[in-house]
Protein backbone atom coordinates (compact mmCIF):
# COMPACT_ATOMS: atom_id res chain seq x y z
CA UNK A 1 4.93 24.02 -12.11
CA UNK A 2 6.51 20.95 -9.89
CA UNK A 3 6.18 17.78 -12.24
CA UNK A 4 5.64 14.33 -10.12
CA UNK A 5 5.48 10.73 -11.90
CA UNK A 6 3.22 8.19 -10.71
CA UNK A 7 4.53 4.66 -11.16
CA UNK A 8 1.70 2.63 -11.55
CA UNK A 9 -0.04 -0.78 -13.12
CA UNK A 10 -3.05 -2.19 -14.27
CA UNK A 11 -5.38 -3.58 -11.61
CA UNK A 12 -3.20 -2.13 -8.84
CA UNK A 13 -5.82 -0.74 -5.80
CA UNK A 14 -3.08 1.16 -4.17
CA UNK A 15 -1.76 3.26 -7.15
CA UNK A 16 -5.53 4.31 -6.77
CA UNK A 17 -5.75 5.12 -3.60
CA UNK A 18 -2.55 7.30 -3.75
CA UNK A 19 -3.62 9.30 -6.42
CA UNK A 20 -6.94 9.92 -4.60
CA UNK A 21 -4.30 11.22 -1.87
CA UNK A 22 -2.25 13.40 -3.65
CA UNK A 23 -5.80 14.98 -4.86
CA UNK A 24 -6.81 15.94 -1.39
CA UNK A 25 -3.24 17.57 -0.60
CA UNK A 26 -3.89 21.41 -0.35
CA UNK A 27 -0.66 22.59 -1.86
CA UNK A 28 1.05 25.70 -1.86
CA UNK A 29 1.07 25.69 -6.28
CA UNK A 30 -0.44 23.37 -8.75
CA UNK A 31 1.34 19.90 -9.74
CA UNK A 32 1.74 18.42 -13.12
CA UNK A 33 1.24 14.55 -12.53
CA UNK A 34 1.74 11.93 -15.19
CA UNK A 35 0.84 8.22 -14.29
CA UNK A 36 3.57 5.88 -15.97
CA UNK A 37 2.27 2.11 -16.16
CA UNK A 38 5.22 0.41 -15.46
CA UNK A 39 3.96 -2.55 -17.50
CA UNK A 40 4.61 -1.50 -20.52
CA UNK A 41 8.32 -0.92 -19.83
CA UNK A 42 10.11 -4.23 -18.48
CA UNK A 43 12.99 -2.34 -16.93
CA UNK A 44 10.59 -0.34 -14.92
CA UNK A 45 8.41 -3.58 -14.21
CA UNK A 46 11.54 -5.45 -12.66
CA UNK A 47 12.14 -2.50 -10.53
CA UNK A 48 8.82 -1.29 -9.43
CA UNK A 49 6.74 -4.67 -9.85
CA UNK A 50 6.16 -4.81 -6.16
CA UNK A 51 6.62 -1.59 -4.93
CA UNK A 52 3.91 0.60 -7.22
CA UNK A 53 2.38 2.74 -6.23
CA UNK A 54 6.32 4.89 -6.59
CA UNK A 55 5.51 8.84 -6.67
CA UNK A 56 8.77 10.60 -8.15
CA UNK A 57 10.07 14.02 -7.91
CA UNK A 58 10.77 15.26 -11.35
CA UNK A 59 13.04 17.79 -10.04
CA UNK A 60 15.67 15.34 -8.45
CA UNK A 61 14.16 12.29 -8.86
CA UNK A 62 13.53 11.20 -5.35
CA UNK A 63 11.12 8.63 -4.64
CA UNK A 64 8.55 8.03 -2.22
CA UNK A 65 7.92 4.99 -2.10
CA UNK A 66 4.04 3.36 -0.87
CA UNK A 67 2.76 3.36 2.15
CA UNK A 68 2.65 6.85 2.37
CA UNK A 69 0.74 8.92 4.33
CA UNK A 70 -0.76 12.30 3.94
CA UNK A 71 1.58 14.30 6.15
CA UNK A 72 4.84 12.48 4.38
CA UNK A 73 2.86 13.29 1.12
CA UNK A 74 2.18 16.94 1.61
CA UNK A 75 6.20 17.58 2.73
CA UNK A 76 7.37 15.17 -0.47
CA UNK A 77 4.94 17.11 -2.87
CA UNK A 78 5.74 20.66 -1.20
CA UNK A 79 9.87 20.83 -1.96
C-alpha cells in the first residue's frame, strides 16, 4: 500500500482542505496517510512553515507542494 505524509500545523485551513481532497480522489488502491505537524519538529517548521499543506511521496519522497488541484492530486497520488 502507497504511504503519503501530510505536512501539516495547528490552525492551518488549507492542510484541511487538502486532506478533504485527497479523500474524494477515486484511486486505483488504497493509501496509507499519516499527517506530520510540522510544529513539533523545528527543522521541519523552518522548512515547511509557509508552505503546509506539503503532501510527500513515501516512495521517493517527492513533494507536492499546496495549491494543488484535484487532477495534479490524482496523477501525484496514482505513481
Amino acid at each position: 500500500m502507497p504511504e503519503f505524509y501530510l505536512l501539516t500545523k495547528d490552525n492551518c485551513a488549507l492542510c484541511v482542505h487538502a486532506v478533504e481532497l485527497i479523500y474524494q480522489q477515486q484511486l486505483p488502491e488504497p493509501i496509507q496517510l499519516h499527517m506530520v505537524d510540522i510544529s513539533h519538529d523545528a527543522a521541519l517548521l523552518a522548512e515547511y512553515g509557509l508552505l503546509v499543506p506539503v503532501l510527500v511521496r513515501d516512495a521517493d519522497d517527492a513533494e507536492l507542494k499546496w495549491p494543488f488541484e484535484a487532477e495534479q492530486l490524482q496523477e501525484f497520488l496514482s505513481q
